[in-house]
N, C-alpha and C. Protein backbone atom coordinates (compact mmCIF):
# COMPACT_ATOMS: atom_id res chain seq x y z
N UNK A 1 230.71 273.27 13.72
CA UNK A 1 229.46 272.67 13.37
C UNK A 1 229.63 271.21 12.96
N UNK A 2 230.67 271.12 12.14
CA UNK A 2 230.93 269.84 11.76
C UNK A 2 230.83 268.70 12.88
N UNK A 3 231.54 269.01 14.61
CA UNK A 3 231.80 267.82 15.23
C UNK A 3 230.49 267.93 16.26
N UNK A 4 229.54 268.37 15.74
CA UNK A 4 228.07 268.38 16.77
C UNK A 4 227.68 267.22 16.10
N UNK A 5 227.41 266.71 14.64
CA UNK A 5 226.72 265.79 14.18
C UNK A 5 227.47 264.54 15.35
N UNK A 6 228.51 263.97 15.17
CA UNK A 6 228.34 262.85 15.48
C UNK A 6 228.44 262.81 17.62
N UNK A 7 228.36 264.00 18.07
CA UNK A 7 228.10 264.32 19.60
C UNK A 7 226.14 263.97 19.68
N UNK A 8 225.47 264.86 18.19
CA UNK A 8 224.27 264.93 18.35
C UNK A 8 223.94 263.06 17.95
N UNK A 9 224.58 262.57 17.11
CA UNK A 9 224.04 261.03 16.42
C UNK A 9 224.48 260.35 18.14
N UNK A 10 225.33 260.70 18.34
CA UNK A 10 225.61 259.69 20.22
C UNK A 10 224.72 259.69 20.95
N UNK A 11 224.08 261.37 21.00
CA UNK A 11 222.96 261.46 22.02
C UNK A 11 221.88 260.89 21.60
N UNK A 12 221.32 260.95 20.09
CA UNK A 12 220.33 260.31 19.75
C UNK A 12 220.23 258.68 20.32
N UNK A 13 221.39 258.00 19.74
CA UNK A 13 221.64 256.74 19.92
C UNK A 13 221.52 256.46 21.65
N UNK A 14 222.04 257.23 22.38
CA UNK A 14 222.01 256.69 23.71
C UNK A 14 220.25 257.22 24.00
N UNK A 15 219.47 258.14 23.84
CA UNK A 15 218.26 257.75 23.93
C UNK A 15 217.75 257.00 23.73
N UNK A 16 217.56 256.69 22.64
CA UNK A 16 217.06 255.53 21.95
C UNK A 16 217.04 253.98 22.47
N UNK A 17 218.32 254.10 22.65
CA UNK A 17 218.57 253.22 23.77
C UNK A 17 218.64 252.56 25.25
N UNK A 18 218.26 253.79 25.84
CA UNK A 18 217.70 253.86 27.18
C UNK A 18 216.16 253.65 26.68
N UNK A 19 215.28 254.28 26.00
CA UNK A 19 213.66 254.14 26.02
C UNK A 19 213.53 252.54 25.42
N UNK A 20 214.29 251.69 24.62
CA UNK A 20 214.51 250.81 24.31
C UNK A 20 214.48 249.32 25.34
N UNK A 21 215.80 249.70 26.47
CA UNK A 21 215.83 248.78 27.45
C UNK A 21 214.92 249.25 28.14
N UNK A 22 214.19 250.51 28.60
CA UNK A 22 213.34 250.61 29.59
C UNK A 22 211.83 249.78 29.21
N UNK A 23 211.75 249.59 27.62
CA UNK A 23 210.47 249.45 27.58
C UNK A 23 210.95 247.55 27.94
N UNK A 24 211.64 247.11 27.22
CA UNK A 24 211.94 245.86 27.72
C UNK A 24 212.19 245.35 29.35
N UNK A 25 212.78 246.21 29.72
CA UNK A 25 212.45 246.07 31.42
C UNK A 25 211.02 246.17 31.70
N UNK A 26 209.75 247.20 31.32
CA UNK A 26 208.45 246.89 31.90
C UNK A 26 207.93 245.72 31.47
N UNK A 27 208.12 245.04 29.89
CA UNK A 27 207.69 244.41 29.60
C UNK A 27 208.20 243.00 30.32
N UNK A 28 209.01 242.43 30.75
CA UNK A 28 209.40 241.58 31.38
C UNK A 28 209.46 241.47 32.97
N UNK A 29 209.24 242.85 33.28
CA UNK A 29 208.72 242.93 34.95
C UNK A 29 207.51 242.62 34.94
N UNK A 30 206.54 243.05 33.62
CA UNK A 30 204.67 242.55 33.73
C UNK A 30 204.59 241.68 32.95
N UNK A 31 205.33 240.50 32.74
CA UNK A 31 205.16 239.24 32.44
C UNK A 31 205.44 238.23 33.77
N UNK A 32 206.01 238.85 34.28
CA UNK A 32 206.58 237.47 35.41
C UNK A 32 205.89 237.93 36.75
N UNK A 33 205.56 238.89 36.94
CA UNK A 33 203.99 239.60 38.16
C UNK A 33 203.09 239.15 38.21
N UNK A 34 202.01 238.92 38.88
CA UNK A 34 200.66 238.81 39.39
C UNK A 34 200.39 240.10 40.13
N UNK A 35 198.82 241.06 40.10
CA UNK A 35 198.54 241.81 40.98
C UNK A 35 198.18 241.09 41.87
N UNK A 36 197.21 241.59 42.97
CA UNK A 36 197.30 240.94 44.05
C UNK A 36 196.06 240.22 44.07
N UNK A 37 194.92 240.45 43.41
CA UNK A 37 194.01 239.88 42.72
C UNK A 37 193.81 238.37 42.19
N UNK A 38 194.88 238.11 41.11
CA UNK A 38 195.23 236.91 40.38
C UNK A 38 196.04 236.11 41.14
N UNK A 39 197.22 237.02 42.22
CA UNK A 39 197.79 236.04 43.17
C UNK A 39 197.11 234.97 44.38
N UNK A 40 195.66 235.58 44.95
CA UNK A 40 194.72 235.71 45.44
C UNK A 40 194.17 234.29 44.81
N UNK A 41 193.79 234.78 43.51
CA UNK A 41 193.02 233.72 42.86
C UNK A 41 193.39 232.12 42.80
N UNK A 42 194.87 232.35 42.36
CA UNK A 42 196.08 231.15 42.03
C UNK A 42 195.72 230.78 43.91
N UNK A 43 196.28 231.16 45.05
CA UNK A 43 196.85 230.54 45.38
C UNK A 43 195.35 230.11 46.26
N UNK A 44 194.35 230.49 46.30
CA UNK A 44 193.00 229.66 46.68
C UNK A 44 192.57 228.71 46.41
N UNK A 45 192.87 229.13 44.50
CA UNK A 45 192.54 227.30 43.72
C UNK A 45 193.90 226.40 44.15
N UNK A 46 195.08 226.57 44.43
CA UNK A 46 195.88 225.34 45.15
C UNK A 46 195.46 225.35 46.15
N UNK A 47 195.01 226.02 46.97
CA UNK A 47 194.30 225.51 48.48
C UNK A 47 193.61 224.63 48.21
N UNK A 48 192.42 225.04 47.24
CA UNK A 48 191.49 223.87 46.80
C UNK A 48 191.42 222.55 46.60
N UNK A 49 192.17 222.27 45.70
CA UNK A 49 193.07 221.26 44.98
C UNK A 49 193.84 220.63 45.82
N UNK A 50 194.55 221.06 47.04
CA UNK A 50 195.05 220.27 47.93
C UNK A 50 194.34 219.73 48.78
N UNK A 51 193.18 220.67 49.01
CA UNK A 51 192.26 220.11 50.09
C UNK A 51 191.16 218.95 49.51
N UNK A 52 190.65 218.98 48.06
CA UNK A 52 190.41 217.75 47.18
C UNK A 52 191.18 216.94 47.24
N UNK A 53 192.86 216.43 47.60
CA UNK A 53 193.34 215.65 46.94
C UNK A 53 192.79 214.18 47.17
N UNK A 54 192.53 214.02 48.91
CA UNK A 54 192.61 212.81 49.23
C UNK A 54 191.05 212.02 49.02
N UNK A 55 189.99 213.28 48.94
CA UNK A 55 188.65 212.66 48.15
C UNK A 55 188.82 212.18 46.98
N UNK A 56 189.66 213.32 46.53
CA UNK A 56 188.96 213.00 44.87
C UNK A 56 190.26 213.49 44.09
N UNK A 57 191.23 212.43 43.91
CA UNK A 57 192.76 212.62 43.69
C UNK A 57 192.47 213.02 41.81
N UNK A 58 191.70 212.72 41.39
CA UNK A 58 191.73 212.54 39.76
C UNK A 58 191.27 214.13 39.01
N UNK A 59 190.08 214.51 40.29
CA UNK A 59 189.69 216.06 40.01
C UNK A 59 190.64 217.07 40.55
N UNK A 60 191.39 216.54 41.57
CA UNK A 60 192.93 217.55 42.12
C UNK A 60 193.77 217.78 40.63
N UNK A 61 194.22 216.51 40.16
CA UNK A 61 195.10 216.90 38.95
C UNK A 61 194.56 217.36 37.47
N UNK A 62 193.31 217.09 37.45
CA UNK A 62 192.36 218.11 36.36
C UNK A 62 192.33 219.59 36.50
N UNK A 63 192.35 220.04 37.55
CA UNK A 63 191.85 221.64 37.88
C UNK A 63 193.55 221.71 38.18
N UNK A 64 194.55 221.07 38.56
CA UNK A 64 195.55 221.67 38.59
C UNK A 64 196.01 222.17 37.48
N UNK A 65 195.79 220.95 36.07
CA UNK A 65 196.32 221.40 34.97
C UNK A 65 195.40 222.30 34.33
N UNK A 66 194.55 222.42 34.68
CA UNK A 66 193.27 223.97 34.73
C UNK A 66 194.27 225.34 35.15
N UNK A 67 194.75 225.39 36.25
CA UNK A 67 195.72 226.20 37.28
C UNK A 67 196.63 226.90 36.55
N UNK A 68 197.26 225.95 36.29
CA UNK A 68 198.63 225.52 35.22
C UNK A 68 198.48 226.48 34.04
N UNK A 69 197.35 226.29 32.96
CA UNK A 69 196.60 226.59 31.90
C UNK A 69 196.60 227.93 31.71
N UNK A 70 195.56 228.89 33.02
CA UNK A 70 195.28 229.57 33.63
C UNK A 70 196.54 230.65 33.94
N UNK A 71 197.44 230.29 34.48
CA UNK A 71 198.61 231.25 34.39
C UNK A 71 199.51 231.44 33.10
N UNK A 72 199.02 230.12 32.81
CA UNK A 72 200.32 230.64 31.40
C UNK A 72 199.77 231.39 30.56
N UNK A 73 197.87 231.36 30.72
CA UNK A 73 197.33 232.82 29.91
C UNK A 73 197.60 233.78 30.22
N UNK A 74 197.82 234.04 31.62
CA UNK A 74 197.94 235.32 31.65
C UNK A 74 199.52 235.92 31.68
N UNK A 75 200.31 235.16 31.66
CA UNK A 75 201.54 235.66 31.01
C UNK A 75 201.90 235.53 29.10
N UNK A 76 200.70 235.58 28.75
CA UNK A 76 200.66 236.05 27.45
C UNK A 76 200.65 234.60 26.46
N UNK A 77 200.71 233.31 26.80
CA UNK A 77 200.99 232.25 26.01
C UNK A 77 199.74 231.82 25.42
N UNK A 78 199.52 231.53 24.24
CA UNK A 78 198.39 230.98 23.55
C UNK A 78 198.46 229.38 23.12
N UNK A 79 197.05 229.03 22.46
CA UNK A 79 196.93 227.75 21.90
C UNK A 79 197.03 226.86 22.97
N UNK A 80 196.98 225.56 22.76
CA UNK A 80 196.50 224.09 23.50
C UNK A 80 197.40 224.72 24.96
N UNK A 81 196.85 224.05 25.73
CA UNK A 81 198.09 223.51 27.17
C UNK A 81 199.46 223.12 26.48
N UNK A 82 199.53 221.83 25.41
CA UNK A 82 200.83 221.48 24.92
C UNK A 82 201.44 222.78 24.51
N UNK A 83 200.57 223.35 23.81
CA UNK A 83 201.59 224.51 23.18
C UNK A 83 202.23 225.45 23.64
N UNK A 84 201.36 226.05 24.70
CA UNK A 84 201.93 226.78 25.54
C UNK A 84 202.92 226.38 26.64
N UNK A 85 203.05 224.87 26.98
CA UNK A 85 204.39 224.68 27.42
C UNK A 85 205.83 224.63 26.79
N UNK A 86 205.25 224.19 25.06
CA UNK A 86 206.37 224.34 24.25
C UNK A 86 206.88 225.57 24.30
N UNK A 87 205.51 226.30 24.29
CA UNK A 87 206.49 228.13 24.15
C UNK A 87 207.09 228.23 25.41
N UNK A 88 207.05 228.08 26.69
CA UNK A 88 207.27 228.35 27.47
C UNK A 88 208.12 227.64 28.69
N UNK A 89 208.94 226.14 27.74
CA UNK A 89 209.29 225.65 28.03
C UNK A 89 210.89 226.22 28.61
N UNK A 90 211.43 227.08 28.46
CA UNK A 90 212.72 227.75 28.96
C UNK A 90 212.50 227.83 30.66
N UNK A 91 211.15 228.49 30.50
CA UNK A 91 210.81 229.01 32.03
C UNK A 91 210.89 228.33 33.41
N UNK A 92 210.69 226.88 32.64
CA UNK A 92 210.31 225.95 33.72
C UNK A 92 211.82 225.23 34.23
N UNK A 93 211.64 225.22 35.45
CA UNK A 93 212.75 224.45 36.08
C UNK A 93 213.15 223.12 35.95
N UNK A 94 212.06 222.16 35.66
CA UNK A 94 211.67 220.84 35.33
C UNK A 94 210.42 220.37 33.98
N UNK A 95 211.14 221.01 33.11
CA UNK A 95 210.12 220.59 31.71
C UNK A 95 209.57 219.33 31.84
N UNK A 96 210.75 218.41 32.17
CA UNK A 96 209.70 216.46 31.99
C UNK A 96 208.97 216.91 33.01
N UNK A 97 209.33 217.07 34.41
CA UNK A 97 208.49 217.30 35.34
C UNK A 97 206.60 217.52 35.31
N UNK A 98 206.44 218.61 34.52
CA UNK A 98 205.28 219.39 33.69
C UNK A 98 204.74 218.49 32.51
N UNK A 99 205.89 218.14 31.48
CA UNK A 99 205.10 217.46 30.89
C UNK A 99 204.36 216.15 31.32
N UNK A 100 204.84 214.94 32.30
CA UNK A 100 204.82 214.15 32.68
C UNK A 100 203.29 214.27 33.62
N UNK A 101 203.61 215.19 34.54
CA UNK A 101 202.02 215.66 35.33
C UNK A 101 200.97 215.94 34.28
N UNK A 102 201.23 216.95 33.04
CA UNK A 102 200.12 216.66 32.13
C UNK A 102 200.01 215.43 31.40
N UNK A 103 200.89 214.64 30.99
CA UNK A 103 200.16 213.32 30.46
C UNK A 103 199.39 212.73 31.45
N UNK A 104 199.72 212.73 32.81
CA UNK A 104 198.70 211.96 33.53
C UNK A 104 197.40 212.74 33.97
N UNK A 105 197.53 213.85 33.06
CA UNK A 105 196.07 214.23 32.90
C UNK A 105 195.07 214.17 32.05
N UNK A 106 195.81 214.14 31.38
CA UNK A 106 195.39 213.65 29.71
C UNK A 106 194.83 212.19 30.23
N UNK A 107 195.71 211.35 30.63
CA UNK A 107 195.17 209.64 30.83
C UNK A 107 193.73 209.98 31.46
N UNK A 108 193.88 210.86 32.72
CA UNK A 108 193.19 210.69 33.25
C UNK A 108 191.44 210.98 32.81
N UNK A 109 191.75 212.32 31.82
CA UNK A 109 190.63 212.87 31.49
C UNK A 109 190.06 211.47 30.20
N UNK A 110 191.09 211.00 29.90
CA UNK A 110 190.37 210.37 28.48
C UNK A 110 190.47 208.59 28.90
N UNK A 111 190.93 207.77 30.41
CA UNK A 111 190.70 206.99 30.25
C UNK A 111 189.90 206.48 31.97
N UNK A 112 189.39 205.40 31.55
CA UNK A 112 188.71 205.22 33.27
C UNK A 112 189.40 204.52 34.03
N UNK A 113 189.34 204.63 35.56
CA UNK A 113 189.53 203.39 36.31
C UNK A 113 190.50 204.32 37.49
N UNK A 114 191.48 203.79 38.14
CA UNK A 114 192.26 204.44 39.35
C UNK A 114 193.23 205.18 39.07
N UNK A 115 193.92 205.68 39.52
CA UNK A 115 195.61 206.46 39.51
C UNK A 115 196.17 205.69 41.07
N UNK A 116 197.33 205.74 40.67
CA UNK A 116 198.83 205.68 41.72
C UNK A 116 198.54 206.71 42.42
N UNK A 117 198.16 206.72 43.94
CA UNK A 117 198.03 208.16 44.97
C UNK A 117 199.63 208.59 44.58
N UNK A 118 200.34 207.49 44.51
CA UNK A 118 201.73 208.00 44.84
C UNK A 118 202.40 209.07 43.33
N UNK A 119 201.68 208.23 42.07
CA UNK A 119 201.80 209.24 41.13
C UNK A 119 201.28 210.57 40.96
N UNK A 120 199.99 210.35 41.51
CA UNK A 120 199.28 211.74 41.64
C UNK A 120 199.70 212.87 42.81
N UNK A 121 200.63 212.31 43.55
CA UNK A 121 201.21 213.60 44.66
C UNK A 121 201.96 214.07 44.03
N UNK A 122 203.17 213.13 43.19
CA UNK A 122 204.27 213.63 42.00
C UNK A 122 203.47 214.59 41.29
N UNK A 123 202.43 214.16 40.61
CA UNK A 123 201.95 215.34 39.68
C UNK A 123 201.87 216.67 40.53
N UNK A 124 201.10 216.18 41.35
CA UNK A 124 200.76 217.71 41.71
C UNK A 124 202.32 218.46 42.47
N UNK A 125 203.00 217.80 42.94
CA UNK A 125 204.28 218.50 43.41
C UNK A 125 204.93 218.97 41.81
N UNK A 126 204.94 218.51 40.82
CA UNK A 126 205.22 218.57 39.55
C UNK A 126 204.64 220.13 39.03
N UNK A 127 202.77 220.27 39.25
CA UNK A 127 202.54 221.14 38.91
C UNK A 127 202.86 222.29 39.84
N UNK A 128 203.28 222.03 40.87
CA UNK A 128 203.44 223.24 42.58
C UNK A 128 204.78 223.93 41.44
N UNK A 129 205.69 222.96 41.14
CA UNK A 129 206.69 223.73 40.99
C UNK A 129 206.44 224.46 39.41
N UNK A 130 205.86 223.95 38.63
CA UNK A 130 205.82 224.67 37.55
C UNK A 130 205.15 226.41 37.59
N UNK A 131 203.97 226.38 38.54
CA UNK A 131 203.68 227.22 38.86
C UNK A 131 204.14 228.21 39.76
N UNK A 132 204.38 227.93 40.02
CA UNK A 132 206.26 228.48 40.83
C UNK A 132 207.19 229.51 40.30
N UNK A 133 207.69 228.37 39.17
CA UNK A 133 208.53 229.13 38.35
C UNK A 133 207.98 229.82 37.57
N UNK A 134 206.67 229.81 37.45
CA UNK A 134 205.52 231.03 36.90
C UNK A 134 205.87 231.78 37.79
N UNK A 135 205.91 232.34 38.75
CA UNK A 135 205.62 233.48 39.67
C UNK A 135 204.56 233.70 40.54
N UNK A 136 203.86 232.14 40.54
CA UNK A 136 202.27 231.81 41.58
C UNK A 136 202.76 232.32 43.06
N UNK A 137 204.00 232.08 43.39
CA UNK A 137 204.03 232.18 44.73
C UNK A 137 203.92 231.06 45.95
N UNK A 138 203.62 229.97 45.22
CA UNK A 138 203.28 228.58 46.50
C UNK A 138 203.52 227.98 47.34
């Protein structure tokens, strides 16, 4: 009787530990997914947005960082756009990249007058890849 306890404390422990990593495996397989719905959604509004660019280059990089916004809710991140890149800054392949495309959204939303076409393709190739390394699919 004596050598069941620590055969029975092993088996406990290796349960425990399997329901443990399993729940961490779903939880990190349905963070980095889209159904087919939201994938749908994402990759229409970049259709969009690309097909705006050459009218109306200033509303392409507004609704991108809309896009942007938009996925990182639904992989669970809260508070401002800034914040949620801070949290989520590991993920991204090119952090300046992201941040850099959102300051020139920020300019854009809060000051008047033109953009660089040539800066605004950067952004948006900036935001292609951030969303990307979201799991958009683009």
């Amino acid at each position: 009787m004596e050598t069941s306890y620590p055969i029975m404390a092993i088996a406990v422990f290796l349960i425990l530990t399997f329901l443990l990593a399993g729940f961490v495996f779903v939880k990190v397989a349905r963070r980095k997914s889209f159904g087919i719905k939201e994938m749908q959604y994402i990759q229409s509004h970049w259709i969009a947005i690309i097909d705006s660019f050459n009218s109306h280059p200033k509303n392409a990089i507004l609704d991108a960082d809309k896009l942007l916004n938009y996925v990182l809710e639904r992989h669970g991140f809260e508070g401002s756009l800034g914040e949620k890149l801070k949290k989520a800054g590991p993920r991204f392949s090119d952090l300046n990249g992201v941040w850099s495309a959102h300051k020139l959204r920020n300019r854009i939303a809060h000051e008047l007058g033109e953009i660089d076409t040539g800066l605004a393709k950067r952004a948006l190739k900036q935001f292609k890849t951030a969303l990307n390394d979201l799991g958009a699919g683009l």
